[in-house]
Protein backbone atom coordinates (compact mmCIF):
# COMPACT_ATOMS: atom_id res chain seq x y z
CA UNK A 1 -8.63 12.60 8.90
CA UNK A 2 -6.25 9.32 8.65
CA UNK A 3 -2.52 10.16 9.28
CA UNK A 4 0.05 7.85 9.30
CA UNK A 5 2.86 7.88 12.14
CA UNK A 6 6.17 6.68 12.48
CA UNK A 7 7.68 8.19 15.44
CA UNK A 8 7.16 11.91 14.66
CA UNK A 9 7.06 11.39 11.53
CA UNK A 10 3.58 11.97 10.26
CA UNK A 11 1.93 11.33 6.01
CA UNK A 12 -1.35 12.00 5.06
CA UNK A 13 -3.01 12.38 1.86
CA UNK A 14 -3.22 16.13 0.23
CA UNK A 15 -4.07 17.62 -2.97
CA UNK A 16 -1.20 17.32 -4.57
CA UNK A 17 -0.73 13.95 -3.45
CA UNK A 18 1.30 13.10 0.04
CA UNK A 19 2.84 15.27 2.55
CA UNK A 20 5.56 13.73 4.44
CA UNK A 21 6.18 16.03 7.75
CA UNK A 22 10.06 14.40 9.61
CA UNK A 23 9.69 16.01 12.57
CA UNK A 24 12.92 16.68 14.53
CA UNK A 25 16.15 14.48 14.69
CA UNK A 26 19.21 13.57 13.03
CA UNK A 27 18.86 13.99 8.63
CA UNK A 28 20.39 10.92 8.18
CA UNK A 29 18.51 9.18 10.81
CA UNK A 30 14.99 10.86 9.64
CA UNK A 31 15.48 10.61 5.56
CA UNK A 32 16.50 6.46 6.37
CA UNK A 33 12.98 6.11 8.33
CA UNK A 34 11.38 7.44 5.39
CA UNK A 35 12.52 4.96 3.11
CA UNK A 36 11.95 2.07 5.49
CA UNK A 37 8.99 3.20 5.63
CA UNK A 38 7.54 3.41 2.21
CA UNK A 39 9.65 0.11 1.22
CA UNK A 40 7.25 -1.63 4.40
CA UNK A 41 4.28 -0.15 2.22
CA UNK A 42 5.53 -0.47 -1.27
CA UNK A 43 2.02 -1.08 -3.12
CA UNK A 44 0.27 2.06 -1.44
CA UNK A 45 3.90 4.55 -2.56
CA UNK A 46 4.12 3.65 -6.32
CA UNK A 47 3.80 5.87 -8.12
CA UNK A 48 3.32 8.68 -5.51
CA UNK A 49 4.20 12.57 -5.49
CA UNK A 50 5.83 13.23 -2.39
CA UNK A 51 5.95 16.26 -0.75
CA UNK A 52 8.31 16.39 2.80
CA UNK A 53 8.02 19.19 4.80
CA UNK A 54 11.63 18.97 6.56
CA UNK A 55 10.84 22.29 9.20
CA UNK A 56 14.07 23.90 10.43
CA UNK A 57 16.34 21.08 9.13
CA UNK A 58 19.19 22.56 6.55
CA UNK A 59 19.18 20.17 4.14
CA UNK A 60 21.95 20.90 1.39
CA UNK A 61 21.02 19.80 -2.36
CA UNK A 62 23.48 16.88 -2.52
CA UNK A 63 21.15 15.76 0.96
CA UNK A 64 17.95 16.19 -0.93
CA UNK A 65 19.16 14.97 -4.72
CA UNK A 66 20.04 11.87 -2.56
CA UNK A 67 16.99 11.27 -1.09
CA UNK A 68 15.32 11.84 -4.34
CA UNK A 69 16.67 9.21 -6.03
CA UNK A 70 16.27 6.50 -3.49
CA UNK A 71 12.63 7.33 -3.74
CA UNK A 72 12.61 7.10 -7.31
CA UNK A 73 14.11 3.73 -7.21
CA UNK A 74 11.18 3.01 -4.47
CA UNK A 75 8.55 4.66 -7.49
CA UNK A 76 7.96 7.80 -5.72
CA UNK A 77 8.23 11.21 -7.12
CA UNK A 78 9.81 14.33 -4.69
CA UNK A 79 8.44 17.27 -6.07
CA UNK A 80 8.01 19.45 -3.34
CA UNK A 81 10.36 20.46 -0.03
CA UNK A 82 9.13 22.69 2.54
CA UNK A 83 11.59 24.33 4.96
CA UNK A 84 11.86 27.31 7.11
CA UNK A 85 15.44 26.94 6.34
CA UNK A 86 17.09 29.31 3.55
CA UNK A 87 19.19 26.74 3.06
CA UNK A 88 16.66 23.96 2.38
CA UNK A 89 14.78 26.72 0.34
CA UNK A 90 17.68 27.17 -1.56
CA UNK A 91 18.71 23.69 -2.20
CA UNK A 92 15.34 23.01 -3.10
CA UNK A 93 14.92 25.49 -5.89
CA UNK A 94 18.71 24.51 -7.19
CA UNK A 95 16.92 21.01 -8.01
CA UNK A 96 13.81 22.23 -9.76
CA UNK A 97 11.39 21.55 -6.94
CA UNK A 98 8.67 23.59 -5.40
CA UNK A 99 8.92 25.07 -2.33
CA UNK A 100 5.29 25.81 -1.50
CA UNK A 101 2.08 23.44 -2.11
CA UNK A 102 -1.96 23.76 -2.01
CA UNK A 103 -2.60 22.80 1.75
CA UNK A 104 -5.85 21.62 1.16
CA UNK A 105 -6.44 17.96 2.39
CA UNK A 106 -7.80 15.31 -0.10
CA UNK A 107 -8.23 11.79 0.08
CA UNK A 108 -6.23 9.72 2.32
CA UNK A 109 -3.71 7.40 0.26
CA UNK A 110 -2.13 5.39 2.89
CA UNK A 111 -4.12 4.51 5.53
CA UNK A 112 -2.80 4.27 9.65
CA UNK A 113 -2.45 0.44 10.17
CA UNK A 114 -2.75 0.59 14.13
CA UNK A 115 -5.78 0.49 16.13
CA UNK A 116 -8.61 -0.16 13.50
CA UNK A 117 -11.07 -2.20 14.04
CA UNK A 118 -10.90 -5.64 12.08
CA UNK A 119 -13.18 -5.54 9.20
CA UNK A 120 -14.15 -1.80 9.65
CA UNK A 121 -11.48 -0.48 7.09
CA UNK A 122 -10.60 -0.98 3.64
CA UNK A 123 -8.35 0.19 0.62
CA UNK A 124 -8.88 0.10 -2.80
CA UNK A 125 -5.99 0.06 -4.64
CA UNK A 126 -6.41 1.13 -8.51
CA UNK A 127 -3.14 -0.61 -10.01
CA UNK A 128 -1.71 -4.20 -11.45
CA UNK A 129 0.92 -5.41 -8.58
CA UNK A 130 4.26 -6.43 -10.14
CA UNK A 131 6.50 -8.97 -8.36
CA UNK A 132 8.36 -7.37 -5.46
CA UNK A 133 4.98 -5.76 -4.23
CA UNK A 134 3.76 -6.42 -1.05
CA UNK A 135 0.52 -5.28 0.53
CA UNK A 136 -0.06 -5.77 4.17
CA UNK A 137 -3.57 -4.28 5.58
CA UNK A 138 -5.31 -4.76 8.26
CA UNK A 139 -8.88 -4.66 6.82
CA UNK A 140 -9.91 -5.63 3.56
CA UNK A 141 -8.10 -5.09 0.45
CA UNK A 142 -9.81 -4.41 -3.25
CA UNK A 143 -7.70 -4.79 -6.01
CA UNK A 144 -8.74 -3.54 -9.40
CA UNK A 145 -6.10 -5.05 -11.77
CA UNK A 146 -3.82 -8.11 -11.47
CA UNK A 147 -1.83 -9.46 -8.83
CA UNK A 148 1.38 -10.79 -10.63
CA UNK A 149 3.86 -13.91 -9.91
CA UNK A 150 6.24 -12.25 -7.06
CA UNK A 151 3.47 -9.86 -5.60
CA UNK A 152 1.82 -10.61 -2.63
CA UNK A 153 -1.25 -8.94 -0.51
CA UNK A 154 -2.19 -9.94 2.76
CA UNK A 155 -5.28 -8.95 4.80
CA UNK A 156 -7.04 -8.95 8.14
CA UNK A 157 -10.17 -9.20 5.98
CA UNK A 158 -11.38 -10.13 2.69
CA UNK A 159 -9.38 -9.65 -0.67
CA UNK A 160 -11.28 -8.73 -3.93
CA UNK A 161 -9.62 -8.60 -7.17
CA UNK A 162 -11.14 -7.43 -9.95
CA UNK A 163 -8.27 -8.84 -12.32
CA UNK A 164 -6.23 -12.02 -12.05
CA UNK A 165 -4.56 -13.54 -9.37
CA UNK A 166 -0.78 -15.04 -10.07
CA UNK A 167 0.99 -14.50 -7.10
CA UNK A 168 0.68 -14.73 -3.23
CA UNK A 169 -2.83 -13.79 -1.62
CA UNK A 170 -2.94 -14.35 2.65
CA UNK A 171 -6.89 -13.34 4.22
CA UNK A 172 -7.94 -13.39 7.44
CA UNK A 173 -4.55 -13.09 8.64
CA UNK A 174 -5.46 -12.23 12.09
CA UNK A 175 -7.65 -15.51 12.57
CA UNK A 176 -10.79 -14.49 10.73
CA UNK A 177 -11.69 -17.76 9.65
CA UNK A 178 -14.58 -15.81 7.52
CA UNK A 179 -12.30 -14.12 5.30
CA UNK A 180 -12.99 -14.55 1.61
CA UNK A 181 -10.81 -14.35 -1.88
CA UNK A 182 -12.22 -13.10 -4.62
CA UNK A 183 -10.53 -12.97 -8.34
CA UNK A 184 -11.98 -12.94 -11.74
CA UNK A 185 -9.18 -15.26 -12.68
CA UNK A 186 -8.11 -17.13 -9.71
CA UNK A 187 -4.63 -18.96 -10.41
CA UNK A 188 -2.57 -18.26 -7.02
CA UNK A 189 0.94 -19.38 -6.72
CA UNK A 190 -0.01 -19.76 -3.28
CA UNK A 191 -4.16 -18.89 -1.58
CA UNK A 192 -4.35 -19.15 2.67
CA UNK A 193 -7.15 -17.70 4.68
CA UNK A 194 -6.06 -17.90 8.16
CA UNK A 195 -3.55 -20.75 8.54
CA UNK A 196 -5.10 -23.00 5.98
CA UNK A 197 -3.42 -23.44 2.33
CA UNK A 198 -5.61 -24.16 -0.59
CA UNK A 199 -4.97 -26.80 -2.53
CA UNK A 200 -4.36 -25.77 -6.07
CA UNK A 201 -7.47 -26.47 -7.89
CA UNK A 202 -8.04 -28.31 -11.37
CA UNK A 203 -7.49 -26.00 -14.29
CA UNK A 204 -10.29 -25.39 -15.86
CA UNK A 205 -11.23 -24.39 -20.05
CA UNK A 206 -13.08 -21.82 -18.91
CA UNK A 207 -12.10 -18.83 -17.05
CA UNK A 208 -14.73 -17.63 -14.41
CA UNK A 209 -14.99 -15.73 -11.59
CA UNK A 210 -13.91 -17.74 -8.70
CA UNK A 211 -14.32 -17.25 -4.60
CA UNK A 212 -12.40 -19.25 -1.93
CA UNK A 213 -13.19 -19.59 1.75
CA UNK A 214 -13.09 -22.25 4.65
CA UNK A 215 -15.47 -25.22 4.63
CA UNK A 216 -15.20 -27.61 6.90
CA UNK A 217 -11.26 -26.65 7.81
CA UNK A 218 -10.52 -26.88 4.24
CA UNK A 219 -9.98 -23.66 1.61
CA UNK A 220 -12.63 -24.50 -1.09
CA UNK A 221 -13.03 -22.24 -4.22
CA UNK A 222 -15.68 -21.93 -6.30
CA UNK A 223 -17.48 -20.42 -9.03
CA UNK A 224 -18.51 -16.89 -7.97
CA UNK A 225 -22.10 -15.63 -8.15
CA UNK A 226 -24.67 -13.48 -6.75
CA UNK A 227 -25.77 -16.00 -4.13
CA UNK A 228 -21.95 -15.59 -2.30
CA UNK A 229 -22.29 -11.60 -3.07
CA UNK A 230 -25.14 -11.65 -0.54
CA UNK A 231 -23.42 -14.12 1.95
CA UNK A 232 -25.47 -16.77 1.64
C-alpha cells in the first residue's frame, strides 16, 4: 500500500475516497500543513472527498467549518471527521458530516513522491487541467483530457496526453534525456525534456497526433505512430 507522509501526517487512498490521519501537534499548526500540502499537489486533490481522522484533538465546529472551506476553495470535499474526542464528534455532526467511514482500502489516489525508482511509477490522471494546476511526479504522468493555458505537469518520465496540450509540459526533469511527450494535439505554450526547450513548431492544417523527444540535443516533434509506440 502507497501512503503519503508529511511529518506524521499520513493520506492514502480508501473507499470512500482519502483518509487524511494529522497525527499529534498544535490544530492550527496541523490543519495549515494540510493545506500546504494539497495546494503542492493541486491536480491529484480536485475534486477529492476528504476524510481526516483528527485522533484526540478537540476540534470545535467553527475549527472544522474553517478548514472546510479552505479545502473547498482548494476543490476538495470534507465529508467525514473522525475523533475520539466528544467534542470533535460533536462538532462534526453540528456540520452535517459523518463521523464513521468504510475502512476498507481502495486504490491509491496520490501517490508517495520520495524514494521511487525513476521510471518505475506512474499516475493516470482522468481530468482536463485548468490554469493554476500544477502536476509534479516523479515517474511518468498520463493525462486523459487537456492540459489548458496556465496548467502545467512536470515529470521524471514520460508525459502522455490523450487530449490537447495548451499549457506548460517539463519531462525528464531529473536528466532523463529519454523522456518523451505525447499529445493528440500538441500546441504547448512552452515543451522541455530535460533542460532543452522546443522550438515552437509550424502550425499545421491538420491536427495529428504528435511526439517530441531529443535528437541530436535538440527537442524534435513529430507525427506520432506505431513505429515510436514500440520505441523504435
Amino acid at each position: 500500500m502507497d501512503i503519503t507522509q508529511m511529518g506524521e501526517m499520513q493520506i492514502k487512498g480508501i473507499k470512500d475516497g482519502l483518509l487524511a490521519t494529522l497525527g499529534e501537534g498544535d490544530w492550527s499548526e496541523l490543519s495549515f500543513g494540510l493545506i500546504e500540502h494539497i495546494k503542492a499537489r493541486a491536480g491529484f486533490f480536485q475534486g477529492a472527498k476528504l476524510t481526516i481522522d483528527v485522533g484526540e484533538h478537540a476540534v470545535h465546529a467553527s475549527e472544522l467549518s474553517t478548514l472546510r472551506d479552505r479545502l473547498s476553495d482548494h476543490g476538495v470535499m470534507l465529508w467525514a471527521v473522525l475523533s475520539n474526542s466528544p467534542i470533535t464528534e460533536n462538532a462534526t455532526k453540528l456540520l452535517g458530516m459523518a463521523t464513521k467511514i468504510s475502512k476498507k482500502e481502495s486504490s491509491v489516489l496520490d501517490r508517495k513522491e520520495k524514494s521511487t525508482p525513476v521510471g518505475e511509477d506512474a499516475i493516470l490522471v482522468e481530468r482536463t487541467l485548468r490554469s493554476g494546476v500544477v502536476i509534479n511526479f516523479r515517474g511518468h504522468v498520463t493525462i486523459v483530457g487537456d492540459i489548458n493555458p496556465g496548467a502545467e505537469v512536470i515529470a521524471a518520465g514520460n508525459i502522455v496526453v490523450w487530449g490537447k496540450i495548451r499549457g506548460v509540459v517539463h519531462a525528464g526533469v531529473e536528466g532523463n534525456e529519454h523522456a518523451i511527450i505525447c499529445a493528440m494535439d500538441m500546441n504547448p505554450s512552452q515543451l522541455r525534456i530535460t533542460d532543452v526547450v522546443a522550438v515552437s513548431p509550424e502550425k499545421r492544417g491538420k491536427v495529428q497526433p504528435e511526439i517530441a523527444r531529443i535528437k541530436d540535443g535538440k527537442v524534435v516533434v513529430e507525427v506520432w505512430n506505431s513505429s515510436h509506440v514500440r520505441g523504435k
